[in-house]
PDB file of N, CA and C in Angstrom:
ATOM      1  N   UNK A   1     101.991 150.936  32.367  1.00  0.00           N
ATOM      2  CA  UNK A   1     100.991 150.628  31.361  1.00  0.00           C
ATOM      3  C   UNK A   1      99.607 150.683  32.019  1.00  0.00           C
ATOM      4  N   UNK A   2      98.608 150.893  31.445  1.00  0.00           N
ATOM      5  CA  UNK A   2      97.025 151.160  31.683  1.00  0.00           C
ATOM      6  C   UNK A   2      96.593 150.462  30.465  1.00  0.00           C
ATOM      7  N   UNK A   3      96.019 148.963  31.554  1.00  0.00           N
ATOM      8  CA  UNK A   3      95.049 148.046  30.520  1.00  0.00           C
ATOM      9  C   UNK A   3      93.792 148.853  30.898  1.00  0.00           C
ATOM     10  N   UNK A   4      92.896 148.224  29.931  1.00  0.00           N
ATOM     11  CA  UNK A   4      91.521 149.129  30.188  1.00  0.00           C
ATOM     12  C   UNK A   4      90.897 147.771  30.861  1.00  0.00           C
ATOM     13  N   UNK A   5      91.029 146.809  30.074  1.00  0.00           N
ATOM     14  CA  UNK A   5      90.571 145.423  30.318  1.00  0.00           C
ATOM     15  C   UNK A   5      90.895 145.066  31.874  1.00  0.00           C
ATOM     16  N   UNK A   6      92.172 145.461  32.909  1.00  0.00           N
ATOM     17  CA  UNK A   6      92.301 145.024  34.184  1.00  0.00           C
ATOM     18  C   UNK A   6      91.763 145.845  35.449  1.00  0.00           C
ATOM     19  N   UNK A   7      92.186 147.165  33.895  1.00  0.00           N
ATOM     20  CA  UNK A   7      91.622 148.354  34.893  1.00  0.00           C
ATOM     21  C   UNK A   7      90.218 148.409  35.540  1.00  0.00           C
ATOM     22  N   UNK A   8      89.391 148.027  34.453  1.00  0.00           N
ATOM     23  CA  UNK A   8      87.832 147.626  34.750  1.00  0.00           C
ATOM     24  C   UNK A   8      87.464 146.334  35.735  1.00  0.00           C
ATOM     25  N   UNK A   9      88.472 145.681  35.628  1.00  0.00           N
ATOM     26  CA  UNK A   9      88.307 144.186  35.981  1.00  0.00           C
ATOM     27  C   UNK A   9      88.562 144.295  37.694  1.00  0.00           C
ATOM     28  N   UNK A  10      89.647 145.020  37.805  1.00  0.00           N
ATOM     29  CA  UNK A  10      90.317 145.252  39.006  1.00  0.00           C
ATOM     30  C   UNK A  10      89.396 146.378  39.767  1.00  0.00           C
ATOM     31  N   UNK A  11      88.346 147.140  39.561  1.00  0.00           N
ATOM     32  CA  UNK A  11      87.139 148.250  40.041  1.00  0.00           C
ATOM     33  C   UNK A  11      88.226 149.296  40.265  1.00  0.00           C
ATOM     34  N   UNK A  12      89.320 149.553  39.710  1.00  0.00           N
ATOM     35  CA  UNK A  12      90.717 151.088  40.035  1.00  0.00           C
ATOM     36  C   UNK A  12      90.004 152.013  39.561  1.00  0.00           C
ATOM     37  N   UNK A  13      89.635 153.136  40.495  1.00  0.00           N
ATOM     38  CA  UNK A  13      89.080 154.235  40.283  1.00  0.00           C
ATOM     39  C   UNK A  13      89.733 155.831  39.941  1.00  0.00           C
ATOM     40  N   UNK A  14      91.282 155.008  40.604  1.00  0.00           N
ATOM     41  CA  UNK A  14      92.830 155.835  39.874  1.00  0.00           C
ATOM     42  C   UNK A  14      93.527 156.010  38.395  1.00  0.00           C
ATOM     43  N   UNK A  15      93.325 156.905  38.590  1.00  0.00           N
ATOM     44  CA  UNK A  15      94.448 156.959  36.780  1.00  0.00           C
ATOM     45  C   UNK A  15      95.706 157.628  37.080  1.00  0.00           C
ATOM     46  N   UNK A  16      96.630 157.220  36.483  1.00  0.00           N
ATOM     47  CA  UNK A  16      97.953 157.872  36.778  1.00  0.00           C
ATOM     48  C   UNK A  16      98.851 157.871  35.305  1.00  0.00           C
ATOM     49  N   UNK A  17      98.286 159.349  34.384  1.00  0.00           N
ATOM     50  CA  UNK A  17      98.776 159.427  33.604  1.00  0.00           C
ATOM     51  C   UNK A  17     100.097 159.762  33.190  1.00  0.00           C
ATOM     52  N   UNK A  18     101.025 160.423  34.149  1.00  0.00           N
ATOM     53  CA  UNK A  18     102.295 160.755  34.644  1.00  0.00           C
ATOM     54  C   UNK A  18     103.307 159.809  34.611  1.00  0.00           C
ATOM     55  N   UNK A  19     102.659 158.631  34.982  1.00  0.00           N
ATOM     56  CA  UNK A  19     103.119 156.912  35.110  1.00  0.00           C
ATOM     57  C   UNK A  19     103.138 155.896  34.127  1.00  0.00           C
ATOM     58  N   UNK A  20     102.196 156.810  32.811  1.00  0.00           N
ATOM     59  CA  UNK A  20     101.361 155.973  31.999  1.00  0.00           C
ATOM     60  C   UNK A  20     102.381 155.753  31.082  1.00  0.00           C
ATOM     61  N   UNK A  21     102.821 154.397  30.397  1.00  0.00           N
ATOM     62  CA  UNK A  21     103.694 154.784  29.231  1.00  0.00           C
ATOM     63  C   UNK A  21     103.435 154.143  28.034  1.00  0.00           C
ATOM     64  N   UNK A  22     101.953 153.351  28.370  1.00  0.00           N
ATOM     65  CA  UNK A  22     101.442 153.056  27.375  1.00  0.00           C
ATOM     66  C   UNK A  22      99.648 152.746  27.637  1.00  0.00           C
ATOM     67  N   UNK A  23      99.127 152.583  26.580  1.00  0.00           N
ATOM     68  CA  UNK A  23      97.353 152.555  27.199  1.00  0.00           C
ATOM     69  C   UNK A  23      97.428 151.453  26.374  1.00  0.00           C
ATOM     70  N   UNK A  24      96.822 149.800  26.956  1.00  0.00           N
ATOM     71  CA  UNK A  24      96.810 148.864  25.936  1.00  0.00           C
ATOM     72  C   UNK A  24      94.901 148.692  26.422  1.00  0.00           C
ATOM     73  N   UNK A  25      94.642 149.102  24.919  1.00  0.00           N
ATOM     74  CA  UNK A  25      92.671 149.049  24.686  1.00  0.00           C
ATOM     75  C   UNK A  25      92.115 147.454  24.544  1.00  0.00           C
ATOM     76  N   UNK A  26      91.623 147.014  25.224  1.00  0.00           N
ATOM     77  CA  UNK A  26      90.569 146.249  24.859  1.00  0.00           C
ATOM     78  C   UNK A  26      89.004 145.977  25.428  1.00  0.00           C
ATOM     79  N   UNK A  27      87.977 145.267  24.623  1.00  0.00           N
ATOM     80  CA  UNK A  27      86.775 145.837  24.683  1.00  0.00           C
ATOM     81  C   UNK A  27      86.396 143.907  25.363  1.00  0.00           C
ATOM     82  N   UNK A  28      85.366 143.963  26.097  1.00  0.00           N
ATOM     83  CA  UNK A  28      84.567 143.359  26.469  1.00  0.00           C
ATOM     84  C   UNK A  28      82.985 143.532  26.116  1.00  0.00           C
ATOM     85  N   UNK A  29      82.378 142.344  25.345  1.00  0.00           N
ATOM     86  CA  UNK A  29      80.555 142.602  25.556  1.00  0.00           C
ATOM     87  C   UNK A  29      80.020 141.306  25.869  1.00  0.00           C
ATOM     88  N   UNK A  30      80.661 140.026  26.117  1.00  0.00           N
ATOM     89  CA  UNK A  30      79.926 138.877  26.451  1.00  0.00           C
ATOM     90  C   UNK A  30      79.453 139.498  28.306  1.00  0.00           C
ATOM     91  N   UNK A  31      78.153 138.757  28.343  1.00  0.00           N
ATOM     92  CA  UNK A  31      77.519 139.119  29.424  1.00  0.00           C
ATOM     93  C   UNK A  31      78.268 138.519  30.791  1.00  0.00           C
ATOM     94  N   UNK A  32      79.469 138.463  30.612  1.00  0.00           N
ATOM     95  CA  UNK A  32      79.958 137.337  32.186  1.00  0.00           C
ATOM     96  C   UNK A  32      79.823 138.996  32.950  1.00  0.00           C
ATOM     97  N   UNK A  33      80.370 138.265  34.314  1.00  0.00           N
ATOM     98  CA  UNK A  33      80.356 139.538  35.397  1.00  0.00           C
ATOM     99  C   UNK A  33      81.759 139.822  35.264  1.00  0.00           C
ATOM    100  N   UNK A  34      81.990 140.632  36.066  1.00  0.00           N
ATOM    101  CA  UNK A  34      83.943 141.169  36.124  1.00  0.00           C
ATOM    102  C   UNK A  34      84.826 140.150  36.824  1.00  0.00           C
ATOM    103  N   UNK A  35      83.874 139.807  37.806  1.00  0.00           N
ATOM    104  CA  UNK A  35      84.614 138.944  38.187  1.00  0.00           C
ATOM    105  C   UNK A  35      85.219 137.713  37.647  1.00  0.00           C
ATOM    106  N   UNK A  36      84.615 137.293  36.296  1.00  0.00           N
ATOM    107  CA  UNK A  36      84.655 136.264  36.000  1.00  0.00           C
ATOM    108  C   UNK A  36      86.166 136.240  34.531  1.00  0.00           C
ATOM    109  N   UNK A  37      85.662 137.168  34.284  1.00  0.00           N
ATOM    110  CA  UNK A  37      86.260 137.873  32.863  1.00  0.00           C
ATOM    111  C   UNK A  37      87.690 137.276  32.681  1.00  0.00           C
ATOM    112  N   UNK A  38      88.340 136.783  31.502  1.00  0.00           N
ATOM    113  CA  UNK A  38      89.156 136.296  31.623  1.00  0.00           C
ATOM    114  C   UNK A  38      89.915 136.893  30.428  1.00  0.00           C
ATOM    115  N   UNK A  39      91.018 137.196  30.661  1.00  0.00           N
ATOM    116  CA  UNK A  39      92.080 137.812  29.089  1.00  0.00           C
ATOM    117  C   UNK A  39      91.591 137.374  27.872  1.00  0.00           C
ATOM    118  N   UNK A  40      91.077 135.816  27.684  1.00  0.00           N
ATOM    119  CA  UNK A  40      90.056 135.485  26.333  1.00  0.00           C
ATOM    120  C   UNK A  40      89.194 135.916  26.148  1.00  0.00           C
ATOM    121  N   UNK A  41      88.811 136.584  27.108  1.00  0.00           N
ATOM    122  CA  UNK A  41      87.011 137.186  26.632  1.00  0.00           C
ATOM    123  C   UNK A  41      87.422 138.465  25.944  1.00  0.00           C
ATOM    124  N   UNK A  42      88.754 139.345  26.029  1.00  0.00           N
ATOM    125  CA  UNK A  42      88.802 140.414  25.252  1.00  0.00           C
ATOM    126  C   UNK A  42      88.343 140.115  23.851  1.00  0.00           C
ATOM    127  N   UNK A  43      88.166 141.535  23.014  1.00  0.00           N
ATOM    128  CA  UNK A  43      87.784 141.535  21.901  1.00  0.00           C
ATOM    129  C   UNK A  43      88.147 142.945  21.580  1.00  0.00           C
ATOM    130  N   UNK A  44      88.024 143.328  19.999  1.00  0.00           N
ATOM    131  CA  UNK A  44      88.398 144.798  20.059  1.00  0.00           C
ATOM    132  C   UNK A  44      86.916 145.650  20.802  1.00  0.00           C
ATOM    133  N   UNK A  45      87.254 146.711  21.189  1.00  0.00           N
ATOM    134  CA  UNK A  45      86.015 147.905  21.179  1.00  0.00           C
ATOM    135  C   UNK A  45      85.083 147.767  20.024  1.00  0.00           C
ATOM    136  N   UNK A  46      84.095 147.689  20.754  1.00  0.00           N
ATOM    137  CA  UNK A  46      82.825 147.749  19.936  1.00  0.00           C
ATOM    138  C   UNK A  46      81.340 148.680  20.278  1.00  0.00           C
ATOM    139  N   UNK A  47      80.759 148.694  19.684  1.00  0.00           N
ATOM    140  CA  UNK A  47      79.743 149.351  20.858  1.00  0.00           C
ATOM    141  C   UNK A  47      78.690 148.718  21.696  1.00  0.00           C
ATOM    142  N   UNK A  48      79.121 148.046  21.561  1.00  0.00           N
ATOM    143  CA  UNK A  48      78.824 147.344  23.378  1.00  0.00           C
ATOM    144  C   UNK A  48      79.867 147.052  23.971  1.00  0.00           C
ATOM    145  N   UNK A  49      80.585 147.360  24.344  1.00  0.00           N
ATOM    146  CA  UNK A  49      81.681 147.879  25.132  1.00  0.00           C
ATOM    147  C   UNK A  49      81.427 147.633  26.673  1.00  0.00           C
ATOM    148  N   UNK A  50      81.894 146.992  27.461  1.00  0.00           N
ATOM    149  CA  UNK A  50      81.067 146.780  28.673  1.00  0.00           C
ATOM    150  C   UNK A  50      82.534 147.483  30.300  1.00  0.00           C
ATOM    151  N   UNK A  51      83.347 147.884  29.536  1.00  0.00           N
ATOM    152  CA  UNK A  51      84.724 147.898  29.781  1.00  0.00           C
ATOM    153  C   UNK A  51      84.628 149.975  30.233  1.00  0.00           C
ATOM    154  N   UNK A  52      83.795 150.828  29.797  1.00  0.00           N
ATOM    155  CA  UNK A  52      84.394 152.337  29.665  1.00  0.00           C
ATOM    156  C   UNK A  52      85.610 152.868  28.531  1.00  0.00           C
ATOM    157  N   UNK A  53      85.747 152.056  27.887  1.00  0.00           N
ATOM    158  CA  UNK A  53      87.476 152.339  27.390  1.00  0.00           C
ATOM    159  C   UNK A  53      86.982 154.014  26.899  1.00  0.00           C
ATOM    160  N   UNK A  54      86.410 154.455  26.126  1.00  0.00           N
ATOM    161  CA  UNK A  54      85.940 155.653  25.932  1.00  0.00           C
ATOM    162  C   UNK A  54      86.302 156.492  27.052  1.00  0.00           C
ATOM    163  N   UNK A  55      86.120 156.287  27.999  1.00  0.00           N
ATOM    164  CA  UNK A  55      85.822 157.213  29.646  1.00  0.00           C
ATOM    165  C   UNK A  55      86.924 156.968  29.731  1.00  0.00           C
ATOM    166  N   UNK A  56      87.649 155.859  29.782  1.00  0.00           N
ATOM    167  CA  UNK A  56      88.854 155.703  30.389  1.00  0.00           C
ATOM    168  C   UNK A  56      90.067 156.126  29.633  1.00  0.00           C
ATOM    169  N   UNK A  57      89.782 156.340  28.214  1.00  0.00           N
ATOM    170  CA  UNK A  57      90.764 156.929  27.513  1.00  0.00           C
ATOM    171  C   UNK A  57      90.586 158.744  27.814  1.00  0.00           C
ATOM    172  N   UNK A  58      89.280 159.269  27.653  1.00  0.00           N
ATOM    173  CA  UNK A  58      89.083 160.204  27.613  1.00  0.00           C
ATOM    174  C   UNK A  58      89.662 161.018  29.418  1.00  0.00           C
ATOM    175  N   UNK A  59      89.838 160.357  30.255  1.00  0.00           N
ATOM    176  CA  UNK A  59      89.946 160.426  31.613  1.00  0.00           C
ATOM    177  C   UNK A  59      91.689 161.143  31.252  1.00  0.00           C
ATOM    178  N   UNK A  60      92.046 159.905  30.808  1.00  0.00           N
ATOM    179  CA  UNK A  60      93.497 160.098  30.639  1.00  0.00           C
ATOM    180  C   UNK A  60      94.080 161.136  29.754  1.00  0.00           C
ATOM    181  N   UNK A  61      93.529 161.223  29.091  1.00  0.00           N
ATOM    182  CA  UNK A  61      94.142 162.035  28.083  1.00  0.00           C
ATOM    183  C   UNK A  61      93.527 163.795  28.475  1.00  0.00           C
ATOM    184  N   UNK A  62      92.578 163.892  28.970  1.00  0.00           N
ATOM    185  CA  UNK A  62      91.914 164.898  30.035  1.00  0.00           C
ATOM    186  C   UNK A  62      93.323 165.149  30.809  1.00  0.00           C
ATOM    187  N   UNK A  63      94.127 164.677  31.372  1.00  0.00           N
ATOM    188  CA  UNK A  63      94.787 164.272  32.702  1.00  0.00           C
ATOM    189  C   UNK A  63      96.068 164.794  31.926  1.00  0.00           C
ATOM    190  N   UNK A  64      96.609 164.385  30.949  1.00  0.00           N
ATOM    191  CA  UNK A  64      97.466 165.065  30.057  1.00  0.00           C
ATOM    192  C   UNK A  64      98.011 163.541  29.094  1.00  0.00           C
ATOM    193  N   UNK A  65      97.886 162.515  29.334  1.00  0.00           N
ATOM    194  CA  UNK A  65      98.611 161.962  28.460  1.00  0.00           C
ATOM    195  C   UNK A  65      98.495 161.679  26.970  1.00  0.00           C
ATOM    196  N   UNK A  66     100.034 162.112  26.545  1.00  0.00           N
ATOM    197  CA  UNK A  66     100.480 162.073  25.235  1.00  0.00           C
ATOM    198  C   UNK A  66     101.142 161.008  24.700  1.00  0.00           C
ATOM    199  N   UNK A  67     101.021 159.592  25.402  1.00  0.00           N
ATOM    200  CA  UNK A  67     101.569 158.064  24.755  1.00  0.00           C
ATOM    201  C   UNK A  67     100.537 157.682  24.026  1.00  0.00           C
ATOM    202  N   UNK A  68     101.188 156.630  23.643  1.00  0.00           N
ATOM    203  CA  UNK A  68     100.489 155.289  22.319  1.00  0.00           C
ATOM    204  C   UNK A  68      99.585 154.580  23.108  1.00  0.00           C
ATOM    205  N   UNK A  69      98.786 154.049  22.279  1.00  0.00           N
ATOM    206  CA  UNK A  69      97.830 153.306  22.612  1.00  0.00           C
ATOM    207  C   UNK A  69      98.207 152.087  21.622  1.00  0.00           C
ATOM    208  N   UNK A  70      97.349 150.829  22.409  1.00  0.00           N
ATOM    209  CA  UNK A  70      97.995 149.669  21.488  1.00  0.00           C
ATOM    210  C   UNK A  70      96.207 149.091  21.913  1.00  0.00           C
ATOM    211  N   UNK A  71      96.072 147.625  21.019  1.00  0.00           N
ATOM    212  CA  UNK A  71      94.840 147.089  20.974  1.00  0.00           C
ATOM    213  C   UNK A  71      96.419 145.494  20.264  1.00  0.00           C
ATOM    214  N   UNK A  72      95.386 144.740  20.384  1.00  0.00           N
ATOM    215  CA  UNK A  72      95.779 142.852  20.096  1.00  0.00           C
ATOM    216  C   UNK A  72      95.096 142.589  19.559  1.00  0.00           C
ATOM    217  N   UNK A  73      95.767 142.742  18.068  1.00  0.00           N
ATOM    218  CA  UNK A  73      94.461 142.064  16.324  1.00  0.00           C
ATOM    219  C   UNK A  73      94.837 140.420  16.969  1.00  0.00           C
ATOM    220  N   UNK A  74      95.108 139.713  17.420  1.00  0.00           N
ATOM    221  CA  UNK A  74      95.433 138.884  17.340  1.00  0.00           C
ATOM    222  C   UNK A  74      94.746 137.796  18.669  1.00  0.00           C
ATOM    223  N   UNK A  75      93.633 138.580  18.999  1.00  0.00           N
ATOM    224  CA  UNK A  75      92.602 138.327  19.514  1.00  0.00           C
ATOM    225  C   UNK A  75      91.467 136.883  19.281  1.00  0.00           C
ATOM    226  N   UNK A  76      91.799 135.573  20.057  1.00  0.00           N
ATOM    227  CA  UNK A  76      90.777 134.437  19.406  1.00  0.00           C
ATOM    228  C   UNK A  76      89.677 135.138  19.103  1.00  0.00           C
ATOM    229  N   UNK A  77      88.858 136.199  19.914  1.00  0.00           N
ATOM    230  CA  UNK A  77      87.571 136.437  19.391  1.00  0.00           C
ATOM    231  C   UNK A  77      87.480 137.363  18.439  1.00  0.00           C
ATOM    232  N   UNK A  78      88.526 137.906  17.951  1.00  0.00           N
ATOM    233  CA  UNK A  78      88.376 138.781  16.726  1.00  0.00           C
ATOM    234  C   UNK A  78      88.324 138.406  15.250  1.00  0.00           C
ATOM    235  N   UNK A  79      88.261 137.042  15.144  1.00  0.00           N
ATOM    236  CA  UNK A  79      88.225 136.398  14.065  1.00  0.00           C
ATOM    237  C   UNK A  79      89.117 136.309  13.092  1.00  0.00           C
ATOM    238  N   UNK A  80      88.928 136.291  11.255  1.00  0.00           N
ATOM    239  CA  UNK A  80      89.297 135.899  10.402  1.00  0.00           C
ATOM    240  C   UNK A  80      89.866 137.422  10.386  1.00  0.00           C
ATOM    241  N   UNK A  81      90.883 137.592   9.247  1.00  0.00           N
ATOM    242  CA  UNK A  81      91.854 138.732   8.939  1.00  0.00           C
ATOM    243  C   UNK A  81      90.641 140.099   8.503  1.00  0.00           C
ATOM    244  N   UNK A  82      89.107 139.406   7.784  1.00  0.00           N
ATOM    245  CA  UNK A  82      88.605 140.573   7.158  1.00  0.00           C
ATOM    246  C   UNK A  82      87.353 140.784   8.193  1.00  0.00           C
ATOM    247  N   UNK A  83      87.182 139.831   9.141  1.00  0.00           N
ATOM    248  CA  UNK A  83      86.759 140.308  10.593  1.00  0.00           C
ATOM    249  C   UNK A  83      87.143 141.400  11.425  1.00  0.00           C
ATOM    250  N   UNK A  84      88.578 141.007  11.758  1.00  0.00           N
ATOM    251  CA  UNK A  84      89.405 142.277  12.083  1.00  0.00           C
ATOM    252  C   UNK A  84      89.447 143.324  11.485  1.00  0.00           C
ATOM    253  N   UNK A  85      89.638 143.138  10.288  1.00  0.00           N
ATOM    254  CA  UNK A  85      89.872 144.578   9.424  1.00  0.00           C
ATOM    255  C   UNK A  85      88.259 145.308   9.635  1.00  0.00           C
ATOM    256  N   UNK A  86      87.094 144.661   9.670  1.00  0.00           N
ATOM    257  CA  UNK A  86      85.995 145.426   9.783  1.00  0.00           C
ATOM    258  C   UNK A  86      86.048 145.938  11.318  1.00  0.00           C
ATOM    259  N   UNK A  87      86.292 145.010  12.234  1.00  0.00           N
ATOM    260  CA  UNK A  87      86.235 145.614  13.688  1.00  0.00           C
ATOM    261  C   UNK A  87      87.098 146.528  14.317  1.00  0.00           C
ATOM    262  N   UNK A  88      88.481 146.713  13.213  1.00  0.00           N
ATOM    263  CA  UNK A  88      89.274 147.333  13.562  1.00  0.00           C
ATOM    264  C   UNK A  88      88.862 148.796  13.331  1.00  0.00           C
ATOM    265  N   UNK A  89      88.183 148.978  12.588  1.00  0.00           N
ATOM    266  CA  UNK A  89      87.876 150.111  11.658  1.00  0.00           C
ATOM    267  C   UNK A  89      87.065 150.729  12.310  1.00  0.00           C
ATOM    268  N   UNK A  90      85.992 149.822  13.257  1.00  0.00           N
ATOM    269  CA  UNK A  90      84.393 150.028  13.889  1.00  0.00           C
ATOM    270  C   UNK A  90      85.243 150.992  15.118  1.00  0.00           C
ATOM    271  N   UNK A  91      86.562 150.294  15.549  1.00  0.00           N
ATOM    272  CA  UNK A  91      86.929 150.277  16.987  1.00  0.00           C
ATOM    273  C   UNK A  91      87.490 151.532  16.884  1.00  0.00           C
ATOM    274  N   UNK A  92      88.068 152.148  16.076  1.00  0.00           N
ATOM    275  CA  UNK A  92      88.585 153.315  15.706  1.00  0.00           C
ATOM    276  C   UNK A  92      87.744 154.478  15.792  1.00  0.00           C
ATOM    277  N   UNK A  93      86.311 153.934  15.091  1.00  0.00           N
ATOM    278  CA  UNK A  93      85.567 155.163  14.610  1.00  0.00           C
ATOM    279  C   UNK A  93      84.898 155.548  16.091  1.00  0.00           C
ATOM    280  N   UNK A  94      84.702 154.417  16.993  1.00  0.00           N
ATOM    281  CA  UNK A  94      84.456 155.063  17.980  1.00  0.00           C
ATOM    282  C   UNK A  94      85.317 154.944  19.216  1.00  0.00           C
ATOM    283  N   UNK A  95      86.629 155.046  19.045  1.00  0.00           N
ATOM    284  CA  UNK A  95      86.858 155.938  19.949  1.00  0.00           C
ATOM    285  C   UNK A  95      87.535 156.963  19.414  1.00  0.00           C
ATOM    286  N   UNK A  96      87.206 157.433  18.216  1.00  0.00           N
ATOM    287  CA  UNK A  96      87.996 158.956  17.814  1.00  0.00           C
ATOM    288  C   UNK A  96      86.593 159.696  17.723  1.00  0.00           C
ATOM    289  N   UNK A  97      85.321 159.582  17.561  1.00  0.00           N
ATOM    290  CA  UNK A  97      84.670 160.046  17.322  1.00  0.00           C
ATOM    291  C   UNK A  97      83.798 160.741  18.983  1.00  0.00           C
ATOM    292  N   UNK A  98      84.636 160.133  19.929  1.00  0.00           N
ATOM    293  CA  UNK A  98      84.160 160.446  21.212  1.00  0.00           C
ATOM    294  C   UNK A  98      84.907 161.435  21.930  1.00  0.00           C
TER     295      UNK A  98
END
């Protein structure tokens, strides 16, 4: 699996799409440092995005991979059901539109 969220967190400058058997997306924009960042601070992709997931999807899939991608509606910071449904939608448009 290829978090984007550990991947960033962890400074891995490797991708290993060959290995990959799933891409799980999530977005960071509160201002902490990496170091600090904690699995709660995820949120979906947004555009402030502080994470690459764009680059890092686009890296991979450059590279050849043809798996699923997953994201966690179920996110404390993603809010109420029609929160999500708007951010879900936001999170989509940009990363298909990239």
């Amino acid at each position: 699996m290829h978090d984007t969220f550990h991947h960033k967190g962890a400074g891995e400058e490797e991708f290993f799409p060959e290995r990959t058997g799933l891409i799980h997306i999530s977005g960071l924009e509160d201002d902490i440092t990496f170091n600090d960042m904690l699995d709660g601070d995820r949120v979906l992709v947004g555009p402030k995005d502080r994470l690459d997931n764009i680059e890092q999807l686009r890296t991979l899939l450059a590279a050849g991979y043809l798996g699923r991608c997953h994201s966690n509606l179920s996110l404390k910071k993603c809010g109420t059901f029609q929160i999500q449904n708007k951010r879900f939608k936001t999170a989509l448009i940009l990363l298909t539109n990239h």
